[in-house]
Protein backbone atom coordinates (compact mmCIF):
# COMPACT_ATOMS: atom_id res chain seq x y z
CA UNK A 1 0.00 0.00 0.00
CA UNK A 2 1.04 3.73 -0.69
CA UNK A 3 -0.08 6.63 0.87
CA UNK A 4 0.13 9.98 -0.65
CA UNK A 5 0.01 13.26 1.60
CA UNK A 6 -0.57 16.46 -0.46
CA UNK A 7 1.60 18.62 2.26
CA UNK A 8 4.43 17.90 3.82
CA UNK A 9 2.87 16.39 6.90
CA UNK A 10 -0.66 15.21 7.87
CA UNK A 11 -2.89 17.56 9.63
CA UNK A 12 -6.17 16.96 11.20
CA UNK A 13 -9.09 16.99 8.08
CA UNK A 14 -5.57 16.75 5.46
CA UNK A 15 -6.09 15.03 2.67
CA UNK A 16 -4.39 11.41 1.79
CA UNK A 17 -4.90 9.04 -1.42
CA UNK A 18 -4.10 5.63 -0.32
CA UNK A 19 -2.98 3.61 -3.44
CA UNK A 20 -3.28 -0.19 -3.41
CA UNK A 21 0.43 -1.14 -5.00
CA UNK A 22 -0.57 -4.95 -4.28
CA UNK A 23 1.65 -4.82 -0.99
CA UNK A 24 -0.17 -6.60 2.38
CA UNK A 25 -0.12 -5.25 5.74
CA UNK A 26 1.45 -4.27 7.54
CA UNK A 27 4.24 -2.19 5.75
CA UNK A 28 3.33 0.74 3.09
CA UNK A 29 5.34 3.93 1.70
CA UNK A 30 3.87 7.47 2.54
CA UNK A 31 4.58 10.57 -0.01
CA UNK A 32 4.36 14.12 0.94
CA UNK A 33 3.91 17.14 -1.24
CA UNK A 34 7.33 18.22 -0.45
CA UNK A 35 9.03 14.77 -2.24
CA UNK A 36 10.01 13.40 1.10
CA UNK A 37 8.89 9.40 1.28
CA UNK A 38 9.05 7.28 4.53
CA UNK A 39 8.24 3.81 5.57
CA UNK A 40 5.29 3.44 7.72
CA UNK A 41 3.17 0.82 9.18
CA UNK A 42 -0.70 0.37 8.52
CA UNK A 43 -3.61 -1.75 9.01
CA UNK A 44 -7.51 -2.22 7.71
CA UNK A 45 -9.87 -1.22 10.70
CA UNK A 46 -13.24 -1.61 9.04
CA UNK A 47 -13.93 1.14 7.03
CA UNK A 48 -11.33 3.28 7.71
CA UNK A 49 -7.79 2.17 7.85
CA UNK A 50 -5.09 3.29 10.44
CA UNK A 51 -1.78 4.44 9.61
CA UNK A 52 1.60 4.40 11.99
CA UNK A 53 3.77 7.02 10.90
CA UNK A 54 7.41 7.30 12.37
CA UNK A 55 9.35 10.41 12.73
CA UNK A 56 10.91 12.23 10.03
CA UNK A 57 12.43 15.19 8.32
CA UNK A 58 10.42 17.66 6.07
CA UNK A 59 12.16 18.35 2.90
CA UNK A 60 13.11 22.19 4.31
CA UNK A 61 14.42 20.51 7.86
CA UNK A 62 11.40 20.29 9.98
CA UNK A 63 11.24 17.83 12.38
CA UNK A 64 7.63 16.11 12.38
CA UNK A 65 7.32 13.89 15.38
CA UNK A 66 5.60 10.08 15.38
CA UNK A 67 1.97 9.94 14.84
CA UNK A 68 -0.74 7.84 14.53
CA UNK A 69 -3.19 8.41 12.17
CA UNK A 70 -6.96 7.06 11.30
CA UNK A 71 -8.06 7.60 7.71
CA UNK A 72 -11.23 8.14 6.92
CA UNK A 73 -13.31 8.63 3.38
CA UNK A 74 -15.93 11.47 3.63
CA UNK A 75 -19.34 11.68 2.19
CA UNK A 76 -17.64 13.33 -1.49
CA UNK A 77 -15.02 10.17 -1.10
CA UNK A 78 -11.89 11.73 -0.42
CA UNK A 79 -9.67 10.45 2.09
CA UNK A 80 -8.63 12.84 5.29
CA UNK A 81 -6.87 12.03 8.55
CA UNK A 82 -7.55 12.30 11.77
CA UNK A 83 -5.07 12.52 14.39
CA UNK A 84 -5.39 9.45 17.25
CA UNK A 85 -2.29 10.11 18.95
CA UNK A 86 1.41 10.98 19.89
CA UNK A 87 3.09 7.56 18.19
């Protein structure tokens, strides 16, 4: 599975377009906007699915720190996140 971020980082209500590259839980790749990729862990939870992303660099230095992540399709079908914790 892939996981494309349009920013640099997920945010609360960002949007994410999960790609099915053929891959099985629970490891996946996750693209941000800025170019940086990371390895990440993920996992089906009915609906939605839940993504474990570790810590990382934004392409201009940032330090974003580990998250977890539940993502979620809205009414229109688009995929946002929504923060569940600290790691």
């Amino acid at each position: 599975m892939r996981f494309v971020f349009t920013h640099s980082h997920a945010f609360p209500g960002g949007r994410v377009a999960p790609e099915d590259d053929g891959g099985v839980e629970p490891g996946c790749l996750v693209e941000f906007g800025d170019g940086v990729t990371v390895l990440a862990q993920w996992r089906q939870e009915g609906a939605d699915m839940v993504l474990d992303i570790p810590g990382y660099r934004t392409a201009k230095g940032a330090m974003i720190e580990p998250r977890r992540w539940r993502l979620v399709q809205d009414v229109e079908g688009i995929w946002r996140s929504r923060r569940i914790s600290g790691n």
